[in-house]
Protein backbone atom coordinates (compact mmCIF):
# COMPACT_ATOMS: atom_id res chain seq x y z
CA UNK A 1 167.34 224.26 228.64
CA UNK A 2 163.62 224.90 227.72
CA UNK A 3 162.79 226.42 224.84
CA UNK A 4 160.77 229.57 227.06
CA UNK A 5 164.37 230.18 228.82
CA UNK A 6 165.63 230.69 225.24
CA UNK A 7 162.86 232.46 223.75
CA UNK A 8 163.50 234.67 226.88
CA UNK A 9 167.17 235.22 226.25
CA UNK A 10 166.54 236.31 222.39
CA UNK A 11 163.96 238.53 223.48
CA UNK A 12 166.11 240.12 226.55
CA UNK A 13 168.94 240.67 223.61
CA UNK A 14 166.45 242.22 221.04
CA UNK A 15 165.25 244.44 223.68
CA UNK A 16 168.95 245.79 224.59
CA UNK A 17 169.42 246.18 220.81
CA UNK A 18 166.42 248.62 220.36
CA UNK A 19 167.42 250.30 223.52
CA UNK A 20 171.13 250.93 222.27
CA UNK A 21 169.65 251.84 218.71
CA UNK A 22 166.73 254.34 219.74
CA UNK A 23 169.61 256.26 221.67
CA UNK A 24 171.92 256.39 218.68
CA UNK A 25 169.67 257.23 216.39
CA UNK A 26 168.23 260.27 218.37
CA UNK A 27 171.51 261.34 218.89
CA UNK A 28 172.35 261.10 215.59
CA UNK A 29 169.28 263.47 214.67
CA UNK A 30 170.08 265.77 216.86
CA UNK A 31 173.46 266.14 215.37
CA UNK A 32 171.87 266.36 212.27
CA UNK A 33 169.57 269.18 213.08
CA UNK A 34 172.27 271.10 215.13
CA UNK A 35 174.71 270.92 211.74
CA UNK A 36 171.66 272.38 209.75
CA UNK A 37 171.05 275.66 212.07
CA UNK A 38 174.56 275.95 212.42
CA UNK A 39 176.39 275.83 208.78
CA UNK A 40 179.25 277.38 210.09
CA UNK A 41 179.77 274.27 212.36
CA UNK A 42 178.92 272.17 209.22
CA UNK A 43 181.49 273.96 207.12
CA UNK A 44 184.45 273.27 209.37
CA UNK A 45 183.15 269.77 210.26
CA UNK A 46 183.30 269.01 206.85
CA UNK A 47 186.46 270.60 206.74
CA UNK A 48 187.65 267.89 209.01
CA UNK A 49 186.15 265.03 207.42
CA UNK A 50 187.78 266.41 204.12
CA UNK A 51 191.31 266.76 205.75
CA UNK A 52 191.16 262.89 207.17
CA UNK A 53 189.71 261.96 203.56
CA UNK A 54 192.87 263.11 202.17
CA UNK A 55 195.35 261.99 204.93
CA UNK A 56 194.09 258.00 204.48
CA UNK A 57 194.17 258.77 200.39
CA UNK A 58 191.53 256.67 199.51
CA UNK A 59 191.91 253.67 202.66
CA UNK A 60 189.29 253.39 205.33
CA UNK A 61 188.98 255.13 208.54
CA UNK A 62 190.06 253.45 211.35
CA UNK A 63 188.69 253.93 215.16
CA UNK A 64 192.01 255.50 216.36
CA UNK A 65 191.49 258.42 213.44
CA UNK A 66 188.42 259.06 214.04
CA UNK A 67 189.01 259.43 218.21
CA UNK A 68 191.97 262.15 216.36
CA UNK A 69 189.16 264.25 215.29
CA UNK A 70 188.81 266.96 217.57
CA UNK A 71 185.70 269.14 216.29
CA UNK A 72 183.82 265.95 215.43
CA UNK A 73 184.14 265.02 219.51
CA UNK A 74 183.26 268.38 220.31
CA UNK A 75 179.97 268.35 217.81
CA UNK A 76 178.75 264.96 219.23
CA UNK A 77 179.83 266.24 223.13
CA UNK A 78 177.89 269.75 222.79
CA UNK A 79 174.92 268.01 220.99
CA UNK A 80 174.74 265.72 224.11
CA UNK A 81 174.87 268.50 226.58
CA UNK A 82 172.25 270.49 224.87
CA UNK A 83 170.18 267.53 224.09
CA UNK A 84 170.59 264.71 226.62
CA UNK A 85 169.51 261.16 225.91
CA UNK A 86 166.06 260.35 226.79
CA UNK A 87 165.45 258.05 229.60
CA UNK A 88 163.53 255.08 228.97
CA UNK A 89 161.83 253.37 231.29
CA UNK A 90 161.04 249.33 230.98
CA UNK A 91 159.16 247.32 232.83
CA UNK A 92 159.61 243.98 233.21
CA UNK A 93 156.71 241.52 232.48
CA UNK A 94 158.24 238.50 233.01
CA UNK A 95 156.97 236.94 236.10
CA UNK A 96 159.49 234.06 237.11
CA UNK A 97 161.45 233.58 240.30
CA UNK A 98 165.20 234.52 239.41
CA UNK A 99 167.74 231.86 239.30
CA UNK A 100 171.57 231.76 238.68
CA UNK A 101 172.91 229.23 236.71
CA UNK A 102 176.34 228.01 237.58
């Protein structure tokens, strides 16, 4: 391989990085702001953060206890319908005929 076809490839994976972290990390804002106006939300979130703290006693979190928690996937799923992901739109400005590689 050439080294452009791999400079190429590092770029096309630090672009689908960004793309994945810009996304998260609005989200994550949003949730953040939507806990502030809403304290009552906040309180009972914590709540359930509190109770899982307790159930593990001290142990880390797993992904199967944290897919348990039923308020924090109904935070995160009302935050996205009130404040949908933005589109972003790319444009490619690499001009080179596409090839498969077998």
């Amino acid at each position: 391989f050439a080294l452009t076809d791999l400079s190429f490839d590092i770029f096309q994976f630090e672009t689908s990085f960004e793309i994945g972290f810009d996304s998260v990390s609005i989200i994550m804002s949003f949730i953040a702001y939507e806990l502030m106006v809403n304290p009552d939300c906040q309180t009972k979130l914590q709540s359930e953060i509190d109770e899982l703290n307790e159930k593990v006693d001290g142990k880390p979190v797993n992904y199967n206890q944290i897919q348990g928690m039923k308020y924090m996937d109904q935070v995160v799923c009302e935050t996205l319908r009130k404040w949908p992901s933005p589109v972003v739109d790319r444009l490619v400005v690499y001009n080179s005929p596409f090839r498969l590689k077998m």
